[in-house]
C-alpha atoms as a PDB file:
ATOM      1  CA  UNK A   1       0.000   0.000   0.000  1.00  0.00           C
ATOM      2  CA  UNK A   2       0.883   3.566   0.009  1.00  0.00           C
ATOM      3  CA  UNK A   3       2.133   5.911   2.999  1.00  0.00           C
ATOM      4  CA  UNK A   4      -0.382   7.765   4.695  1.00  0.00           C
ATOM      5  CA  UNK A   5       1.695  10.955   3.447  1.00  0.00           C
ATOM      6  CA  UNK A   6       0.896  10.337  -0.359  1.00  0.00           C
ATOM      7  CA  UNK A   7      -2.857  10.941   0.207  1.00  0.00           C
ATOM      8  CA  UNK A   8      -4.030  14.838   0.734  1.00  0.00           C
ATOM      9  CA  UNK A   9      -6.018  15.070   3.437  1.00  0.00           C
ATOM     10  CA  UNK A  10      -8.063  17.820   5.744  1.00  0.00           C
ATOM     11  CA  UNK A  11      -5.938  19.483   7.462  1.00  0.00           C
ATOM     12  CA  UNK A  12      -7.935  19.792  10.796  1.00  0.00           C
ATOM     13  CA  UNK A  13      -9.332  16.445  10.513  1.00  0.00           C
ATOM     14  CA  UNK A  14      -5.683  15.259  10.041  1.00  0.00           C
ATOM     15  CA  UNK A  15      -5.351  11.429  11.396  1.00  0.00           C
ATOM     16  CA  UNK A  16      -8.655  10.476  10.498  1.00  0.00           C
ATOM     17  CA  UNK A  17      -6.939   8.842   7.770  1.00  0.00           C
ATOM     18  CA  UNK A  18      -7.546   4.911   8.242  1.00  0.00           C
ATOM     19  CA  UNK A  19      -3.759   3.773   8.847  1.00  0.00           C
ATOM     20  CA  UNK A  20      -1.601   1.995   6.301  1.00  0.00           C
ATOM     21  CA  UNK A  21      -1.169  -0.938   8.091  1.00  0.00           C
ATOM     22  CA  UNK A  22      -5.336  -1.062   8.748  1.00  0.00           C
ATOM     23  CA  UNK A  23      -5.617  -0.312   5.144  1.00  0.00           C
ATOM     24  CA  UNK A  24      -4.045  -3.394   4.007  1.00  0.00           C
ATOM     25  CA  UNK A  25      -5.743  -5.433   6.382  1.00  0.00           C
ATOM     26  CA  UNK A  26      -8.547  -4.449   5.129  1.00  0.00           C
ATOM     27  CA  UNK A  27      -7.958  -4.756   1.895  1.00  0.00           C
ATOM     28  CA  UNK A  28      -7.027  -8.450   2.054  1.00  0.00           C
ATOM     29  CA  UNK A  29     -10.277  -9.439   4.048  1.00  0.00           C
ATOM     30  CA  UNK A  30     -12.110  -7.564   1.216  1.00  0.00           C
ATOM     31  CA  UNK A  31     -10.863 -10.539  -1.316  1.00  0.00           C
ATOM     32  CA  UNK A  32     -10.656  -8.264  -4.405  1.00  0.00           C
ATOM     33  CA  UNK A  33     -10.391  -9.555  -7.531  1.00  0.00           C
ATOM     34  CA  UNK A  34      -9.503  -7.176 -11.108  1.00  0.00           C
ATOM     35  CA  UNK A  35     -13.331  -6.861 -11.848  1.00  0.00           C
ATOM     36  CA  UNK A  36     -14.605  -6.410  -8.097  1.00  0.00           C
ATOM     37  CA  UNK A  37     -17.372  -3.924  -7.605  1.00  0.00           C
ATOM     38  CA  UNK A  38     -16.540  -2.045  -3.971  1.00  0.00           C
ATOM     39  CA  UNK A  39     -18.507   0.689  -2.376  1.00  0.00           C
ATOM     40  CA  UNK A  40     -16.329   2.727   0.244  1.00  0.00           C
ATOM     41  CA  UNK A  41     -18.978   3.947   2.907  1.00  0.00           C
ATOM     42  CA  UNK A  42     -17.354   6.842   4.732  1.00  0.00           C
ATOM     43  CA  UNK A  43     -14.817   7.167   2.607  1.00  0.00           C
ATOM     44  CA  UNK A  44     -12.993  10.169   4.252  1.00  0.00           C
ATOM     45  CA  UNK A  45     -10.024  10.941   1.961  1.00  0.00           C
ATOM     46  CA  UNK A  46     -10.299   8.163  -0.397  1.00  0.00           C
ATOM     47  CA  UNK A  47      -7.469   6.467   0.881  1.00  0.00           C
ATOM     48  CA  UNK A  48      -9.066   2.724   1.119  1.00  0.00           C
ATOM     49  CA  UNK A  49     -11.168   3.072  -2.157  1.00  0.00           C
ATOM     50  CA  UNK A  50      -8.223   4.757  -4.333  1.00  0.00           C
ATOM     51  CA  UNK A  51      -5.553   1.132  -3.127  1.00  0.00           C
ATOM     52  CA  UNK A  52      -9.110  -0.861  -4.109  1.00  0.00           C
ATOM     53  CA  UNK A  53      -9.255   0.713  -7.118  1.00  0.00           C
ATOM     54  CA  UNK A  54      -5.723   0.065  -8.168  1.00  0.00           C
ATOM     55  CA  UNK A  55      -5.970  -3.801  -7.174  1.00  0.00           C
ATOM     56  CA  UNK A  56      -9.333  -3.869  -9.042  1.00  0.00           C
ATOM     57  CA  UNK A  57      -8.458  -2.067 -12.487  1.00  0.00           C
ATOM     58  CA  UNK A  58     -11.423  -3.692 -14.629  1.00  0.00           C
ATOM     59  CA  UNK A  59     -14.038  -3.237 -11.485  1.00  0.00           C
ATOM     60  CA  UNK A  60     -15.650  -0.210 -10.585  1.00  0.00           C
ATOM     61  CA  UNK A  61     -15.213   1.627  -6.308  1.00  0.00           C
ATOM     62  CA  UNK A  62     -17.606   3.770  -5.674  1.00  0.00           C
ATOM     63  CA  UNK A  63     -16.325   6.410  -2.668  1.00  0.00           C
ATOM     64  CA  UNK A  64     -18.972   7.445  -0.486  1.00  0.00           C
ATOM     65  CA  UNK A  65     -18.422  10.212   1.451  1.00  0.00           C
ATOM     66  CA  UNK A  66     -20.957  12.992   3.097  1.00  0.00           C
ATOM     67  CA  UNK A  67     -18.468  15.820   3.604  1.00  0.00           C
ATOM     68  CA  UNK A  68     -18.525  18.122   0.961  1.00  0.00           C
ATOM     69  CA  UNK A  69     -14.161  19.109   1.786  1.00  0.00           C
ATOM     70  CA  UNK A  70     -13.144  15.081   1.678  1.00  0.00           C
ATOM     71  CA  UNK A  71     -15.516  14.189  -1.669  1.00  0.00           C
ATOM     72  CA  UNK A  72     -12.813  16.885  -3.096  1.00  0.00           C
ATOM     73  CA  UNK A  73     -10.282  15.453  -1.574  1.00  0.00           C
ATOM     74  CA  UNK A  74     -11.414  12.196  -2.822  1.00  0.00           C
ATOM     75  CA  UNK A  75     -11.396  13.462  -6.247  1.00  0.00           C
ATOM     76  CA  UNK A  76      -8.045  15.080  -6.346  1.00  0.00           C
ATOM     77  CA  UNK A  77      -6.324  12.182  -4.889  1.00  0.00           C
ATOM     78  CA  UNK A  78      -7.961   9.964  -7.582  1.00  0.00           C
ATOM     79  CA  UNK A  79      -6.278  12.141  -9.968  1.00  0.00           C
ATOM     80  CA  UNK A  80      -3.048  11.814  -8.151  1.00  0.00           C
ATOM     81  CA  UNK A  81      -3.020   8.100  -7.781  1.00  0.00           C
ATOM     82  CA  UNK A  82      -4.320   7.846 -11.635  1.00  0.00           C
ATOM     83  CA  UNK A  83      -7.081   5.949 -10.973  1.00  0.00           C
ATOM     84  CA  UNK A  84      -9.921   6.097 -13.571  1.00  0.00           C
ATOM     85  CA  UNK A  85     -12.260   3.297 -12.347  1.00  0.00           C
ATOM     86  CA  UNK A  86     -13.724   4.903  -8.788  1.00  0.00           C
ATOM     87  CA  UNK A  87     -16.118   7.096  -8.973  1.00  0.00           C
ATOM     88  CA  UNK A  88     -16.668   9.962  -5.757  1.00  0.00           C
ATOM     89  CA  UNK A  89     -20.183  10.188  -4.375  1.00  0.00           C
ATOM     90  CA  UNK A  90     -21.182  13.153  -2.154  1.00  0.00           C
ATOM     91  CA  UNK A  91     -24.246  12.161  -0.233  1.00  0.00           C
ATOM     92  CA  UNK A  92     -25.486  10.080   3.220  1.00  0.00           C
ATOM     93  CA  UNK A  93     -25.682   6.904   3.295  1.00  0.00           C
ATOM     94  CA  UNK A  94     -27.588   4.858   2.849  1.00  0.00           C
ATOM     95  CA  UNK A  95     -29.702   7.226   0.471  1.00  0.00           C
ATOM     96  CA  UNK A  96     -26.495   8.103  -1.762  1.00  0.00           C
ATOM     97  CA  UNK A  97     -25.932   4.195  -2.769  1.00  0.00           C
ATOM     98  CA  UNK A  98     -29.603   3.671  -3.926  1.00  0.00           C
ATOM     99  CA  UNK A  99     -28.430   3.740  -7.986  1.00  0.00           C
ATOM    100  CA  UNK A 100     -25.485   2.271  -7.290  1.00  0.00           C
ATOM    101  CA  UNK A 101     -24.621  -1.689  -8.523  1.00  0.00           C
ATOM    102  CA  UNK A 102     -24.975  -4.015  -5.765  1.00  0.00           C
ATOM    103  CA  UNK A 103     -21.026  -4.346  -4.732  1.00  0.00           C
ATOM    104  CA  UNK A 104     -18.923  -7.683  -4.300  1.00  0.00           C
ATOM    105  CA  UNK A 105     -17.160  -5.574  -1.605  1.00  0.00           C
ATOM    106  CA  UNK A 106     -17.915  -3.358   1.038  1.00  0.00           C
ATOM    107  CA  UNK A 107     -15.717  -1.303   3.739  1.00  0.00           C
ATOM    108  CA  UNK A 108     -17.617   0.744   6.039  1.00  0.00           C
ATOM    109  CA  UNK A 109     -15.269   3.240   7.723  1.00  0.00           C
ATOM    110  CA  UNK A 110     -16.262   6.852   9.651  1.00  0.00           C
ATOM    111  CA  UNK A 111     -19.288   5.668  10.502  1.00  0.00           C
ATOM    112  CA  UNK A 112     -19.164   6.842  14.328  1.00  0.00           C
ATOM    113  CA  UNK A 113     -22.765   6.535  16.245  1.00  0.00           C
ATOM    114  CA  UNK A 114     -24.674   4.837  13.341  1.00  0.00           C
ATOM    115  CA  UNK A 115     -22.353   2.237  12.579  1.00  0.00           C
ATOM    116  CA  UNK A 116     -24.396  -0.630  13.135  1.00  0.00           C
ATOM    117  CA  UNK A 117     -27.210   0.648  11.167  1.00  0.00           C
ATOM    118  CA  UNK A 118     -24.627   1.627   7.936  1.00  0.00           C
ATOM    119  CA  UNK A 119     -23.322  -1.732   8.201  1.00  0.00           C
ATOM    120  CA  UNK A 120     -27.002  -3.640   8.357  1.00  0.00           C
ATOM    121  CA  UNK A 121     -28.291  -1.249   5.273  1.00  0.00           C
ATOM    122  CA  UNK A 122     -25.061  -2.133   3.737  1.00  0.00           C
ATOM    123  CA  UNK A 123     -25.220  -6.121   4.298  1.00  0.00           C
ATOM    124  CA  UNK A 124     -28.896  -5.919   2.513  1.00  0.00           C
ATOM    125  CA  UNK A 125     -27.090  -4.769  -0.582  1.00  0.00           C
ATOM    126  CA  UNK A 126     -23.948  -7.222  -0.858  1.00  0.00           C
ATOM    127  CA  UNK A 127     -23.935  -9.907  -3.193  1.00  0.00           C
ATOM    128  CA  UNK A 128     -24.135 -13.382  -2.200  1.00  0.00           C
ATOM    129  CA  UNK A 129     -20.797 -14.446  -1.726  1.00  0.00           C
ATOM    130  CA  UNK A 130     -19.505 -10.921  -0.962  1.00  0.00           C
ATOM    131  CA  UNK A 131     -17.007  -9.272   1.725  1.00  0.00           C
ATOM    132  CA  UNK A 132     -17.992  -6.775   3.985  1.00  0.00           C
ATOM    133  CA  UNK A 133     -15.202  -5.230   6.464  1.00  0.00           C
ATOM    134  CA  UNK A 134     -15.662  -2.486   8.254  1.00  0.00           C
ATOM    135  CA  UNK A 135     -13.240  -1.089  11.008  1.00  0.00           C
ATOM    136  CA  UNK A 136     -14.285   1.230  14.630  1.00  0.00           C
ATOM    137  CA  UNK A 137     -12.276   2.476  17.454  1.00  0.00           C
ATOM    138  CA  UNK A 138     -15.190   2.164  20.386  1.00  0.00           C
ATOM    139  CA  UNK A 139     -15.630  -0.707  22.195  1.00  0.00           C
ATOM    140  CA  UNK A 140     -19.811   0.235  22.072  1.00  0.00           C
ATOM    141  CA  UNK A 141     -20.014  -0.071  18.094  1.00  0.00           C
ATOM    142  CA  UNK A 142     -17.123  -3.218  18.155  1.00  0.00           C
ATOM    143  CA  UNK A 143     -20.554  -4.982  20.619  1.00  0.00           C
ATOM    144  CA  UNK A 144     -23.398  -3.843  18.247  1.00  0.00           C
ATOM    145  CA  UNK A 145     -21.551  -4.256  14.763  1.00  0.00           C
ATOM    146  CA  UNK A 146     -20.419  -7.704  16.087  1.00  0.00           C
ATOM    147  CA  UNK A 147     -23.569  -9.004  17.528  1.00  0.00           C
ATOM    148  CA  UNK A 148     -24.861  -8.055  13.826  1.00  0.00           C
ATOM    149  CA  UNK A 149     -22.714  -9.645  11.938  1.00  0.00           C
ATOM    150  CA  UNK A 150     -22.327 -12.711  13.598  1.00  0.00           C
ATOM    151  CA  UNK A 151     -26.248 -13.180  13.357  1.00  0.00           C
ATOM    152  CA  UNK A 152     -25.648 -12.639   9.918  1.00  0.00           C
ATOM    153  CA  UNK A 153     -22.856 -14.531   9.006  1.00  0.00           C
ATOM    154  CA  UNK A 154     -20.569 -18.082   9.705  1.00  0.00           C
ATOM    155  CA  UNK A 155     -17.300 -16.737   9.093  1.00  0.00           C
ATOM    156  CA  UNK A 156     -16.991 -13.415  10.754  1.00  0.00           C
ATOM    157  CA  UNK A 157     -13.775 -12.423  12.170  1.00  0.00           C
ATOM    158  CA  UNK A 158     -12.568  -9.871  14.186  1.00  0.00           C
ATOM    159  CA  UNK A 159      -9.540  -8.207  15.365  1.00  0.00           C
ATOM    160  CA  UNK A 160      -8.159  -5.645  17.593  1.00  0.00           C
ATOM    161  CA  UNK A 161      -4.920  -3.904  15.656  1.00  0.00           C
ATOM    162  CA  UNK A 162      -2.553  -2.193  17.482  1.00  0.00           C
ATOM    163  CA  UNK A 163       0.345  -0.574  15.435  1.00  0.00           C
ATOM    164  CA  UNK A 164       3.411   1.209  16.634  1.00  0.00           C
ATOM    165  CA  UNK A 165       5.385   2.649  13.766  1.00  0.00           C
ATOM    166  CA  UNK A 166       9.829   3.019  14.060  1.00  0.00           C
ATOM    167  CA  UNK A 167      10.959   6.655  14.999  1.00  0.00           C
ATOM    168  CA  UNK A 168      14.335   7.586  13.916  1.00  0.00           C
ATOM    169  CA  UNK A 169      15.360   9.651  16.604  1.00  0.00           C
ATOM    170  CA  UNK A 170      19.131  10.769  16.457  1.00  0.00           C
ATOM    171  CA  UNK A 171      21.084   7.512  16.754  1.00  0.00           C
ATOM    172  CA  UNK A 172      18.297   5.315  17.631  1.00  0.00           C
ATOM    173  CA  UNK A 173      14.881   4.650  16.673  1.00  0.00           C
ATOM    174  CA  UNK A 174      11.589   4.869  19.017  1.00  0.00           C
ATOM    175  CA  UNK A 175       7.851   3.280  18.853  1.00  0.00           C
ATOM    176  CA  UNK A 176       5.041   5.612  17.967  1.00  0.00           C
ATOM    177  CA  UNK A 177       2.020   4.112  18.926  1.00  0.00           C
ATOM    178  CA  UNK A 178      -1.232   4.357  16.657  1.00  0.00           C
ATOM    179  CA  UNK A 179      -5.087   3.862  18.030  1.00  0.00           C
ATOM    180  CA  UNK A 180      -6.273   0.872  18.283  1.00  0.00           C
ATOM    181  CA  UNK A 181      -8.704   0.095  15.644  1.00  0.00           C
ATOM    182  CA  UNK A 182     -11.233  -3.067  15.544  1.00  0.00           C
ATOM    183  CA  UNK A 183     -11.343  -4.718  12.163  1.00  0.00           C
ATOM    184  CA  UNK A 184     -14.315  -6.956  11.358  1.00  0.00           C
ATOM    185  CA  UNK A 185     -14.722  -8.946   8.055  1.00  0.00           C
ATOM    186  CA  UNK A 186     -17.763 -11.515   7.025  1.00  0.00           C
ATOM    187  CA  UNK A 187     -18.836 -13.290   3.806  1.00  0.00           C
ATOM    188  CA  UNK A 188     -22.869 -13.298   2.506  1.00  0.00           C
ATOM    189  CA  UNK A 189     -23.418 -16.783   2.185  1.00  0.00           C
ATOM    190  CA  UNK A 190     -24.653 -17.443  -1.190  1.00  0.00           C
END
């Protein structure tokens, strides 16, 4: 993947970036394949749906993203990465991915207090045999988005990830610390 650095980003909602290291996680529970079809709910930055796009070059990612300041900033880092297969949407969700193609892939990320519903409206609309992953940093939404999915699915997993990136510093090199994030992934059975 790339370095969080590459991707512009707002400047005071700087770190609201999903992490590198979370990124590609996710990205390998997603199970892309070149044609996948991947909606990005909360999409921030673009960060997740612009290294789906690039590992998916004949499928289509469609960026969701309510913020009027990150759908730009989805746009422009689209343009920087060279990707010409997602697509930004500026709208809520669930009501901006009603003319969207049901995806083979879904990450739902930024969804703060109505994570659990996001992720049950976005569930209805996977294919059978799809991936949905979606990542949180509160122990309340990690209950209720679990509880969900494991009603809904045999193979969910879950995970807490706790990253601490190398600091040069001088002559020596230091552990920066990251917040834990919660990854969970499950398959539609189909």
């Amino acid at each position: 993947g790339n370095s969080d650095e590459l991707f512009l980003q707002s400047r005071p909602k700087r770190g609201l970036l999903t992490p590198a290291e979370v990124r590609s996680l996710a990205l390998a529970e997603l199970s892309l394949c070149s044609t996948s079809v991947v909606w990005d709910v909360g999409a921030g930055s673009g960060s997740l749906a612009i290294e789906a796009a690039r590992l998916a070059p004949d499928g289509s990612v469609f960026a969701i993203e309510m913020d009027v300041d990150d759908h730009q900033l989805i746009e422009e880092n689209a343009k920087r990465f060279g990707v010409d297969n997602l697509r930004a949407i500026l709208g809520q969700a669930p009501e901006a991915w009603s003319d969207l193609s049901d995806p083979d892939s879904i990450y739902v990320g930024g969804s703060g207090r109505a994570a659990t519903s996001l992720v049950e409206q976005a569930w209805e609309r996977l294919k059978p045999g799809g991936r949905l992953v979606t990542s949180c940093n509160s122990i309340e939404n990690l209950a209720a988005v679990h509880a969900l999915l494991r009603s809904r699915s045999e193979d969910a997993g879950y995970w807490m990830v706790n990253i601490a990136r190398g600091i040069e510093q001088m002559d020596r090199i230091r552990f920066e610390a990251i917040n834990p994030n919660f990854l969970m992934a499950a398959t539609k059975a189909g």
